[in-house]
PDB file of N, CA and C in Angstrom:
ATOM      1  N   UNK A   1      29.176  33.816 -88.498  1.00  0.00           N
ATOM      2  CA  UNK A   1      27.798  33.615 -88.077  1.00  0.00           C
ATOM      3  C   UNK A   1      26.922  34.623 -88.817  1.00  0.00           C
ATOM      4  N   UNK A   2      25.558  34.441 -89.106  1.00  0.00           N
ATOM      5  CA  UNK A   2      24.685  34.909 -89.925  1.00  0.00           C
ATOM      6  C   UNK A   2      24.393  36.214 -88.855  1.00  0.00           C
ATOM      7  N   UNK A   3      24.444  37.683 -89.323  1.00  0.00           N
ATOM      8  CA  UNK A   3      23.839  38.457 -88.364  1.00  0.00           C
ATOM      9  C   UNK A   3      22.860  38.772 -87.904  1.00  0.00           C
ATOM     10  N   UNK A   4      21.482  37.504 -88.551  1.00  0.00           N
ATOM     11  CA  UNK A   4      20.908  37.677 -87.816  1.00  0.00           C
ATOM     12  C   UNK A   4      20.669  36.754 -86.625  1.00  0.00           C
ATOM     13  N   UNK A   5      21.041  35.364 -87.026  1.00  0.00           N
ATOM     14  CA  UNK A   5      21.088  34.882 -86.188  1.00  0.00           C
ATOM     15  C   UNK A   5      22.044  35.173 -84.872  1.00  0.00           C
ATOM     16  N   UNK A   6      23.013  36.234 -84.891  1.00  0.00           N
ATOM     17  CA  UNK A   6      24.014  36.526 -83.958  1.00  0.00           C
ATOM     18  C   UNK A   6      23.465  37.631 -83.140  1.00  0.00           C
ATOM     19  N   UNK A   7      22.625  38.383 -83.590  1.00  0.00           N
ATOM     20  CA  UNK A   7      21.409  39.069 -83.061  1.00  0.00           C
ATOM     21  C   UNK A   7      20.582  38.564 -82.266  1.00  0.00           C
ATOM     22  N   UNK A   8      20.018  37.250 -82.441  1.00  0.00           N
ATOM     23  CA  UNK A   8      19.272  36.187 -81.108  1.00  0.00           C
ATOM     24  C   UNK A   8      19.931  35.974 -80.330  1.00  0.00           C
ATOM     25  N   UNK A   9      21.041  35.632 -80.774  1.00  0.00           N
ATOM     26  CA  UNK A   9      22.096  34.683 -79.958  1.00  0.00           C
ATOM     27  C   UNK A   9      22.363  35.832 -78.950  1.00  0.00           C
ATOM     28  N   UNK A  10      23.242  37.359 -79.086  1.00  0.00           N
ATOM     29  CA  UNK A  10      23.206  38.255 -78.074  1.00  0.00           C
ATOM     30  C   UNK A  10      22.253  38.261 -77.430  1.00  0.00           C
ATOM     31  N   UNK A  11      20.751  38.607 -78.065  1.00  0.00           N
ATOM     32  CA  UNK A  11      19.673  38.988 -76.804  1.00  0.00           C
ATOM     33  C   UNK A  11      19.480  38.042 -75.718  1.00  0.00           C
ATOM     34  N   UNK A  12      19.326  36.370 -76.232  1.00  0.00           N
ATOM     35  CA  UNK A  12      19.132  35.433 -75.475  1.00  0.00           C
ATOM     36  C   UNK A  12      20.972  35.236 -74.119  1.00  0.00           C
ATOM     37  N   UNK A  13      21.792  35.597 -74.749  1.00  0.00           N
ATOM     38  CA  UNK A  13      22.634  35.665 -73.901  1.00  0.00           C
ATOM     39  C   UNK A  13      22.862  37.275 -72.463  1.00  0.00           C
ATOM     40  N   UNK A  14      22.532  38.105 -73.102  1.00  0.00           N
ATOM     41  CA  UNK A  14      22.297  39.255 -72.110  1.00  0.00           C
ATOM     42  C   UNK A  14      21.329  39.186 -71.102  1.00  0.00           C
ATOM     43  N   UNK A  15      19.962  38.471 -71.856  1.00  0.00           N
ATOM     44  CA  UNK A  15      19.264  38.683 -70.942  1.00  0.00           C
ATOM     45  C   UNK A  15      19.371  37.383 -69.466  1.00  0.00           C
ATOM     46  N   UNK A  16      20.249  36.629 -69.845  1.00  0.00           N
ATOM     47  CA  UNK A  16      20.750  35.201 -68.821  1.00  0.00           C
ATOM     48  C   UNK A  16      21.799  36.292 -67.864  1.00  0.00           C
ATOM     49  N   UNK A  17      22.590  37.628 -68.575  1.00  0.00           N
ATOM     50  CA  UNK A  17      23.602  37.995 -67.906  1.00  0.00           C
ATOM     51  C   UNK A  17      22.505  38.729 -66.922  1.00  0.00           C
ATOM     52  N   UNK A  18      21.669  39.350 -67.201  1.00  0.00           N
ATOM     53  CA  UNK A  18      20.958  40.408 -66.677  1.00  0.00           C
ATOM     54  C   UNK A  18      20.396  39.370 -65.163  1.00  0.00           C
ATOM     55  N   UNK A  19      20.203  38.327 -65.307  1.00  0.00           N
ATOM     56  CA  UNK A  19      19.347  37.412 -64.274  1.00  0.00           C
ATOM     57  C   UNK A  19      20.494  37.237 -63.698  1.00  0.00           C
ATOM     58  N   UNK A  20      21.774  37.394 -63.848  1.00  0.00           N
ATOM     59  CA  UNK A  20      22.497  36.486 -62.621  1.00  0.00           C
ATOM     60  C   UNK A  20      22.791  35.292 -62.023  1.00  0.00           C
ATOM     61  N   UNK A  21      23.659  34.812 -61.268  1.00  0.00           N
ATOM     62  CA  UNK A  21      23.483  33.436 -61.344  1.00  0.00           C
ATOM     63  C   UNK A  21      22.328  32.870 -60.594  1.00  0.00           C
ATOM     64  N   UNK A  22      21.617  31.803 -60.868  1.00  0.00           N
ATOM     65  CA  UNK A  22      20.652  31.516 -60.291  1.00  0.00           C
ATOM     66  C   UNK A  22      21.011  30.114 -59.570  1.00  0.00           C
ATOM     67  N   UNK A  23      20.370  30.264 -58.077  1.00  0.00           N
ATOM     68  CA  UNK A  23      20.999  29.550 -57.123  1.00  0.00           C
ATOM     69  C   UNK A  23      19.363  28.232 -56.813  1.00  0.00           C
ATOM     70  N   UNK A  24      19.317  27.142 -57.619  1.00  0.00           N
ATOM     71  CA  UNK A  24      18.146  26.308 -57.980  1.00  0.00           C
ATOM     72  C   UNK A  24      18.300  25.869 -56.612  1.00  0.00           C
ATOM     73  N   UNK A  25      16.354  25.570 -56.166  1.00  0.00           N
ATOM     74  CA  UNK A  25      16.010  25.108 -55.034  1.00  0.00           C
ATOM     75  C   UNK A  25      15.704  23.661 -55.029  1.00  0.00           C
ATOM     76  N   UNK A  26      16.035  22.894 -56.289  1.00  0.00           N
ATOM     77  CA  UNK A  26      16.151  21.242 -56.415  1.00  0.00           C
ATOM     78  C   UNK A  26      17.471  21.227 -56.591  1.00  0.00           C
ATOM     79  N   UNK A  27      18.098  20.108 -56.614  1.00  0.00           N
ATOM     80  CA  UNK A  27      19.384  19.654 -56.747  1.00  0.00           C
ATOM     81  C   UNK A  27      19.442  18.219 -56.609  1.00  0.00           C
ATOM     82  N   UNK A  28      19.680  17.506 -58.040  1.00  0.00           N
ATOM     83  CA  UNK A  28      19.867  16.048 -58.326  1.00  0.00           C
ATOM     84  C   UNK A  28      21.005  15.845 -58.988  1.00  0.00           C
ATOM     85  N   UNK A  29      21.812  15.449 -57.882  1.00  0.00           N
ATOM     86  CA  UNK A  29      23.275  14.942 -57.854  1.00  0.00           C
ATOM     87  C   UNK A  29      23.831  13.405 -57.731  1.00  0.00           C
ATOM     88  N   UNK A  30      24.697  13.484 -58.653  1.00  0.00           N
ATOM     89  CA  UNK A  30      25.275  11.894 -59.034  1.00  0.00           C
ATOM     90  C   UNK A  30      26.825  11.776 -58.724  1.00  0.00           C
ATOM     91  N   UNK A  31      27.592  11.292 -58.074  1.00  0.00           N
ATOM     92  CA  UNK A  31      28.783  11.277 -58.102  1.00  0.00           C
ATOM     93  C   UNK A  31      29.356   9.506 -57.794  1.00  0.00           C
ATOM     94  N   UNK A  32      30.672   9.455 -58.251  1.00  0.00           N
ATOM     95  CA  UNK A  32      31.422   7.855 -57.586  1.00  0.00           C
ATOM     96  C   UNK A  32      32.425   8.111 -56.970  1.00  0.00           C
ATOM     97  N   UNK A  33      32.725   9.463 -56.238  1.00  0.00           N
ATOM     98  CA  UNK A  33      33.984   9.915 -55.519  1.00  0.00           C
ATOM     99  C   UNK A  33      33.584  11.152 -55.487  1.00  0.00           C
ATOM    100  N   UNK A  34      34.505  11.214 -53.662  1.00  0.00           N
ATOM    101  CA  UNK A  34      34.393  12.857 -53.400  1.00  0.00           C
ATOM    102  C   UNK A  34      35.205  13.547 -54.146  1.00  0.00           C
ATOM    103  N   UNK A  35      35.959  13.139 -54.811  1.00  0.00           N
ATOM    104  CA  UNK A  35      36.820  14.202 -55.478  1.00  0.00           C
ATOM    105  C   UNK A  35      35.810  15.355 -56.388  1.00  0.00           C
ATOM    106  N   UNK A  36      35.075  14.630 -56.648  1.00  0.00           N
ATOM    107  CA  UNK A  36      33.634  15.559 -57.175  1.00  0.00           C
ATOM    108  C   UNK A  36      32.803  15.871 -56.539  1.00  0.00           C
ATOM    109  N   UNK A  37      32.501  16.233 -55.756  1.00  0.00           N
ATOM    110  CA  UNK A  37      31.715  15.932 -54.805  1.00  0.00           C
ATOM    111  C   UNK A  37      30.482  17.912 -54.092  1.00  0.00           C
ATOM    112  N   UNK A  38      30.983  18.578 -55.175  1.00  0.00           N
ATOM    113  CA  UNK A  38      30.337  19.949 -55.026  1.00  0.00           C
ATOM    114  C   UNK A  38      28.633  19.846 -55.937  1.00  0.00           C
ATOM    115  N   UNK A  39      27.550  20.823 -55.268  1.00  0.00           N
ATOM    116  CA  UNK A  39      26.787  21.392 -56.087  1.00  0.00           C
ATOM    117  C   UNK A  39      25.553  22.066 -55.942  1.00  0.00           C
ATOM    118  N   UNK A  40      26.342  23.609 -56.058  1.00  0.00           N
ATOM    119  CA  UNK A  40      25.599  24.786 -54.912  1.00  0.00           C
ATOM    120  C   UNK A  40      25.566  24.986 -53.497  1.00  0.00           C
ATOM    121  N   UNK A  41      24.421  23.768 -53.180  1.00  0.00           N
ATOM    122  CA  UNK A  41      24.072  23.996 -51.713  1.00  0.00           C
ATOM    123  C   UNK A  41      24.667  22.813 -50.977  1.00  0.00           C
ATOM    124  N   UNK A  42      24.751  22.069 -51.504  1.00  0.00           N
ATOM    125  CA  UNK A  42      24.890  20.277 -51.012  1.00  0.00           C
ATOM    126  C   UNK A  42      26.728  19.852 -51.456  1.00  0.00           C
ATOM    127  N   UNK A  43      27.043  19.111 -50.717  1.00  0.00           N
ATOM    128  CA  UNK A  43      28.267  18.395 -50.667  1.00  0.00           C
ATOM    129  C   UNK A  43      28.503  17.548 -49.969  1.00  0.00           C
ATOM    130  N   UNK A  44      29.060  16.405 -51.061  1.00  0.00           N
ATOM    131  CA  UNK A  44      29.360  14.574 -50.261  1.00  0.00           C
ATOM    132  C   UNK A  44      30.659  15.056 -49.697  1.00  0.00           C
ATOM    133  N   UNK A  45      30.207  14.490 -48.475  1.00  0.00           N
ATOM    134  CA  UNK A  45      31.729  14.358 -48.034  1.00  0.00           C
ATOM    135  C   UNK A  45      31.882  12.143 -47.849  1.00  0.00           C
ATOM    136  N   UNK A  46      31.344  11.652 -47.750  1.00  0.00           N
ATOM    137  CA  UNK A  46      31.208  10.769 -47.150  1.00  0.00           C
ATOM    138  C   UNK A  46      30.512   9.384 -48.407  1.00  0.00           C
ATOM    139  N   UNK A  47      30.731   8.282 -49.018  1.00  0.00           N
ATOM    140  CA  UNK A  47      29.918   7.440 -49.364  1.00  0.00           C
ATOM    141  C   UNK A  47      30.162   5.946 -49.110  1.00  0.00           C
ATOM    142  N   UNK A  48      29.208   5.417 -49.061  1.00  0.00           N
ATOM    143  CA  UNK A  48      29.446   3.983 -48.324  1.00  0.00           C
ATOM    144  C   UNK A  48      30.189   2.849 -49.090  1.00  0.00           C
ATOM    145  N   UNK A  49      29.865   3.385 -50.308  1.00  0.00           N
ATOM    146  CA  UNK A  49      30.887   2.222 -51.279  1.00  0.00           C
ATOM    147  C   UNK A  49      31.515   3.189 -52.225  1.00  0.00           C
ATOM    148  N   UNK A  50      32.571   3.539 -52.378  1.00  0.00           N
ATOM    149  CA  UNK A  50      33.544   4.233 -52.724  1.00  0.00           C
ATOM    150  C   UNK A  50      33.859   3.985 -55.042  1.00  0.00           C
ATOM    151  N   UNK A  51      32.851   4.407 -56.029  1.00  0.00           N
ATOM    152  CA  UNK A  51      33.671   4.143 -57.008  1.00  0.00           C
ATOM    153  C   UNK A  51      32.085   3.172 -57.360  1.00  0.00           C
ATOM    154  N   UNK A  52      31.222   3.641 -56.760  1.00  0.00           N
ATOM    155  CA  UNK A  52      29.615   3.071 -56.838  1.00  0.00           C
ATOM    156  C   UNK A  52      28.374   4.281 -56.973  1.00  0.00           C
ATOM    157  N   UNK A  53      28.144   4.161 -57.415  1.00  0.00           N
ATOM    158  CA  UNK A  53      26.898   5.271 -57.573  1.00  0.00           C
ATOM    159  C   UNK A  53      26.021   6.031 -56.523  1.00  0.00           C
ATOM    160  N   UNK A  54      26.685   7.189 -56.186  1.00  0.00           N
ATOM    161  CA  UNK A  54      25.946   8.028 -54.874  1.00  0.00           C
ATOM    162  C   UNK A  54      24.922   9.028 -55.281  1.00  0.00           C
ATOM    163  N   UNK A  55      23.896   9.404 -54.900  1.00  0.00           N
ATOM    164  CA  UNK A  55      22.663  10.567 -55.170  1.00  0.00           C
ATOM    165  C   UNK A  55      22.293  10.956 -54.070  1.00  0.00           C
ATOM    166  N   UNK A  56      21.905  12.006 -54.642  1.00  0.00           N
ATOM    167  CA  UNK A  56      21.534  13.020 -53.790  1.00  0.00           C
ATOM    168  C   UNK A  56      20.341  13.864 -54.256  1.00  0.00           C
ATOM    169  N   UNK A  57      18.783  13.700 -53.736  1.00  0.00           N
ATOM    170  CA  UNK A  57      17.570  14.407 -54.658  1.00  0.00           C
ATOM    171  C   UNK A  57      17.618  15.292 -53.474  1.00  0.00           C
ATOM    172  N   UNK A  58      17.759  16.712 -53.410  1.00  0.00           N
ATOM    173  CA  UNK A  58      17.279  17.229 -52.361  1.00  0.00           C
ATOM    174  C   UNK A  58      16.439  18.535 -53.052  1.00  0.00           C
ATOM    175  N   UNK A  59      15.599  18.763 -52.223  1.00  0.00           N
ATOM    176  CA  UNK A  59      15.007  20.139 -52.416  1.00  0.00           C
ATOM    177  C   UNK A  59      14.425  21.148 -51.003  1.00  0.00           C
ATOM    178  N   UNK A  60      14.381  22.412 -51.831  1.00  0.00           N
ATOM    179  CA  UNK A  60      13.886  23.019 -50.578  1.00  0.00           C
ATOM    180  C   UNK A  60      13.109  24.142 -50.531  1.00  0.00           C
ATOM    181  N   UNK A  61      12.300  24.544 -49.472  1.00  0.00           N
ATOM    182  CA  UNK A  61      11.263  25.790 -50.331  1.00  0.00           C
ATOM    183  C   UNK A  61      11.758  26.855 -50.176  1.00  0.00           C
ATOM    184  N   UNK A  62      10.560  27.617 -51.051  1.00  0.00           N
ATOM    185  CA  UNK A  62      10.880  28.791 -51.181  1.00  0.00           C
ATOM    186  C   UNK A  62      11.440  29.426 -50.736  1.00  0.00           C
ATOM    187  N   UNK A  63      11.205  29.670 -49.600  1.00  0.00           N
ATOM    188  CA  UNK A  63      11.916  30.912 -48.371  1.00  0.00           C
ATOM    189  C   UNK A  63      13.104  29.832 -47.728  1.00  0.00           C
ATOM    190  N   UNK A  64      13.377  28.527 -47.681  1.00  0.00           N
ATOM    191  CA  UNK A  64      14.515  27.909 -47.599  1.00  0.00           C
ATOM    192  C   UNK A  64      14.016  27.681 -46.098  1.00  0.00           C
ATOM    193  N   UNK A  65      13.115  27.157 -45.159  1.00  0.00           N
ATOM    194  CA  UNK A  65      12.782  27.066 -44.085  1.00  0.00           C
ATOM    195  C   UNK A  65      12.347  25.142 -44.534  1.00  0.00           C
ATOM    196  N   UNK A  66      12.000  24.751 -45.115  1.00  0.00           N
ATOM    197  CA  UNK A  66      12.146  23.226 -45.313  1.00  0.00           C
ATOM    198  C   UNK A  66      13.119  22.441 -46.386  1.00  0.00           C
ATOM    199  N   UNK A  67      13.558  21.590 -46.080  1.00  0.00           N
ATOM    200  CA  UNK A  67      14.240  20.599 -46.650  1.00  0.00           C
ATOM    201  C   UNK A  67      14.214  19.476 -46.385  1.00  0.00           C
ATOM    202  N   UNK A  68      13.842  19.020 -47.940  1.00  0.00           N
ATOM    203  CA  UNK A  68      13.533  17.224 -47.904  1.00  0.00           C
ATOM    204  C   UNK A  68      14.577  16.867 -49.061  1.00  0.00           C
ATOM    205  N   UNK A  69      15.260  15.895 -48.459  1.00  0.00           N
ATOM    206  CA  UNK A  69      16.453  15.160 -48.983  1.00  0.00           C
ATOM    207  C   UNK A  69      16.472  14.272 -48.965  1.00  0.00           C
ATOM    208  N   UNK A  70      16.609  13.140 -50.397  1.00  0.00           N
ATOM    209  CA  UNK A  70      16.888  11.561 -50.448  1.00  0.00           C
ATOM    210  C   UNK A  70      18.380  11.273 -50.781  1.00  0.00           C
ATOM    211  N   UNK A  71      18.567   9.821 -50.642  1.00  0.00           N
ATOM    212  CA  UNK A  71      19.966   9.916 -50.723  1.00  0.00           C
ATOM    213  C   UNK A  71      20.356   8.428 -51.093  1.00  0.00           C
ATOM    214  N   UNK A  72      20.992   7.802 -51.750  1.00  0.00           N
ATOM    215  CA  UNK A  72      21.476   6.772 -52.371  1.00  0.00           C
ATOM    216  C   UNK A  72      22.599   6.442 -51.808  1.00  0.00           C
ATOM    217  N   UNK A  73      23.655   5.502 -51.107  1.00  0.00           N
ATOM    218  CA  UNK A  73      25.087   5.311 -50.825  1.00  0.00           C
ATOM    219  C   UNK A  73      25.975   6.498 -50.294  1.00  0.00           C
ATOM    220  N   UNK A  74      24.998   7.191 -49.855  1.00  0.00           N
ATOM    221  CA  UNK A  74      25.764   8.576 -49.194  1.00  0.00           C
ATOM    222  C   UNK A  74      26.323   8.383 -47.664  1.00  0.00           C
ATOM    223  N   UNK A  75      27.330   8.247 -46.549  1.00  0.00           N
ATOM    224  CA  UNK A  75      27.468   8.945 -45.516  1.00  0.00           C
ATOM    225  C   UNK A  75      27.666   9.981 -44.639  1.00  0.00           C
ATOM    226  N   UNK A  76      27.870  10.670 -45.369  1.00  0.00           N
ATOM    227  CA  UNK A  76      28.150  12.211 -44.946  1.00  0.00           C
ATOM    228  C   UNK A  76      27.686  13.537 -45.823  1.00  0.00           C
ATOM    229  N   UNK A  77      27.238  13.952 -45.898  1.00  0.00           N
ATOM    230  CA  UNK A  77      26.403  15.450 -46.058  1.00  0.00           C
ATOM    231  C   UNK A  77      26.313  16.725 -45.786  1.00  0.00           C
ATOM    232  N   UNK A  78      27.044  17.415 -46.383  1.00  0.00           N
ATOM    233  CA  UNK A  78      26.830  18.565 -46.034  1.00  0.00           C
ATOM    234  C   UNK A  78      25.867  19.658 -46.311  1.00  0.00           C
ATOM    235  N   UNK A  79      25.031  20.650 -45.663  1.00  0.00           N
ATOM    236  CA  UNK A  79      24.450  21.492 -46.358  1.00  0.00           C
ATOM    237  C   UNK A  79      24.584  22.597 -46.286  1.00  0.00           C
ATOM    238  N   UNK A  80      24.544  23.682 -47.171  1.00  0.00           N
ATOM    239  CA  UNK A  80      25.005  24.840 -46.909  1.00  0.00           C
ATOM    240  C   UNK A  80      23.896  25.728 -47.142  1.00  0.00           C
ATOM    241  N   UNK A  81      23.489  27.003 -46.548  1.00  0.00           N
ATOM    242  CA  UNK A  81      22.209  28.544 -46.628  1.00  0.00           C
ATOM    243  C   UNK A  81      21.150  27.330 -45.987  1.00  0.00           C
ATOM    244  N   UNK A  82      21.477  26.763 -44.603  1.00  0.00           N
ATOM    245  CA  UNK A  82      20.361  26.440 -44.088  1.00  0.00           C
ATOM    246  C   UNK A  82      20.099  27.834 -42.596  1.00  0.00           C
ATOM    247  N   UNK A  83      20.776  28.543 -42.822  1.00  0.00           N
ATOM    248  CA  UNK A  83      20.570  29.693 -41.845  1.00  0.00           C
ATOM    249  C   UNK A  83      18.936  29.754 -41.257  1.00  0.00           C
ATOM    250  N   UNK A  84      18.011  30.087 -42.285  1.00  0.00           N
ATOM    251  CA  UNK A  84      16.591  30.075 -41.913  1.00  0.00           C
ATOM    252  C   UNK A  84      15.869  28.418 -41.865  1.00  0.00           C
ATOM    253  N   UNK A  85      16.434  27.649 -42.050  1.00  0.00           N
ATOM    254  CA  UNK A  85      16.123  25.824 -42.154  1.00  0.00           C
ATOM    255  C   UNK A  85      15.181  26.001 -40.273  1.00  0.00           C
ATOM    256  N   UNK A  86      13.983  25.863 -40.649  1.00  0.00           N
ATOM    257  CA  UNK A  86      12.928  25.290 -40.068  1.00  0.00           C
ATOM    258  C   UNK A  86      13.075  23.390 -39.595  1.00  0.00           C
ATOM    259  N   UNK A  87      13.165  23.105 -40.231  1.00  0.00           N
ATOM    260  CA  UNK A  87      13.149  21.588 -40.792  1.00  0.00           C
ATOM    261  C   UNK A  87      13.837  21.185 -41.745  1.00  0.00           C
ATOM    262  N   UNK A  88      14.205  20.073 -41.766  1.00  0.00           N
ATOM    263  CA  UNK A  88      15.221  18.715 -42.280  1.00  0.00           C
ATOM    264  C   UNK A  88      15.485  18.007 -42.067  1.00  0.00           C
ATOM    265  N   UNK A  89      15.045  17.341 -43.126  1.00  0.00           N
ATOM    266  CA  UNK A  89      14.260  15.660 -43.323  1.00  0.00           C
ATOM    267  C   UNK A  89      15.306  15.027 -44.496  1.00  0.00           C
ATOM    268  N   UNK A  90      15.920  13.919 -43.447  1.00  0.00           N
ATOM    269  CA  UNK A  90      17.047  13.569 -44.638  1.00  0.00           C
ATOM    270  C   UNK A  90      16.642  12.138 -44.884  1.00  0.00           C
ATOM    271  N   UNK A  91      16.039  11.183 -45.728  1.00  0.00           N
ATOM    272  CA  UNK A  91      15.545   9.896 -46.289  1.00  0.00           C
ATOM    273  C   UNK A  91      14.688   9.801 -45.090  1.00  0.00           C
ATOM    274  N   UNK A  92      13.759  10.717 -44.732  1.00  0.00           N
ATOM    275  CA  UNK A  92      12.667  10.132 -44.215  1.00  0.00           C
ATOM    276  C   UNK A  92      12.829  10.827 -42.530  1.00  0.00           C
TER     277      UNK A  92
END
């Protein structure tokens, strides 16, 4: 690799280490089986047609006191860091 370009490449990578992992307050999830079925906060446990296209748009604010969640062929749902959850609103 060119050193200087390996010079960007470090800074832009340290400074992602320096932030940590970042835990996103949207989450648009696609799965056709629970065998996949993780991501972050949210997890299928449950879908109505098995090996068919399940979603999941959820989001939530800032301080994590609301959540609005849509959902495609899903039955079961899990959510997880609703500790401070005010409200939740799942397809309406």
């Amino acid at each position: 690799m060119h050193p200087g370009s390996r010079k960007v490449l470090n800074a832009f990578l340290y400074d992602h280490i320096k932030m940590g992992r970042q835990i996103p307050d949207r989450i648009r999830f696609v799965t056709y089986t629970t065998r996949y079925n993780r991501d972050y906060w949210i997890t299928v446990d449950g879908l109505e047609k098995r090996y068919e296209r399940g979603e999941v748009d959820a989001r939530r604010s800032d301080n994590r006191g609301r959540y609005g969640i849509r959902t495609k062929n899903i039955t079961r749902l899990v959510l997880g860091q609703t500790g401070f959850a005010r409200e939740i609103s799942i397809d309406g």
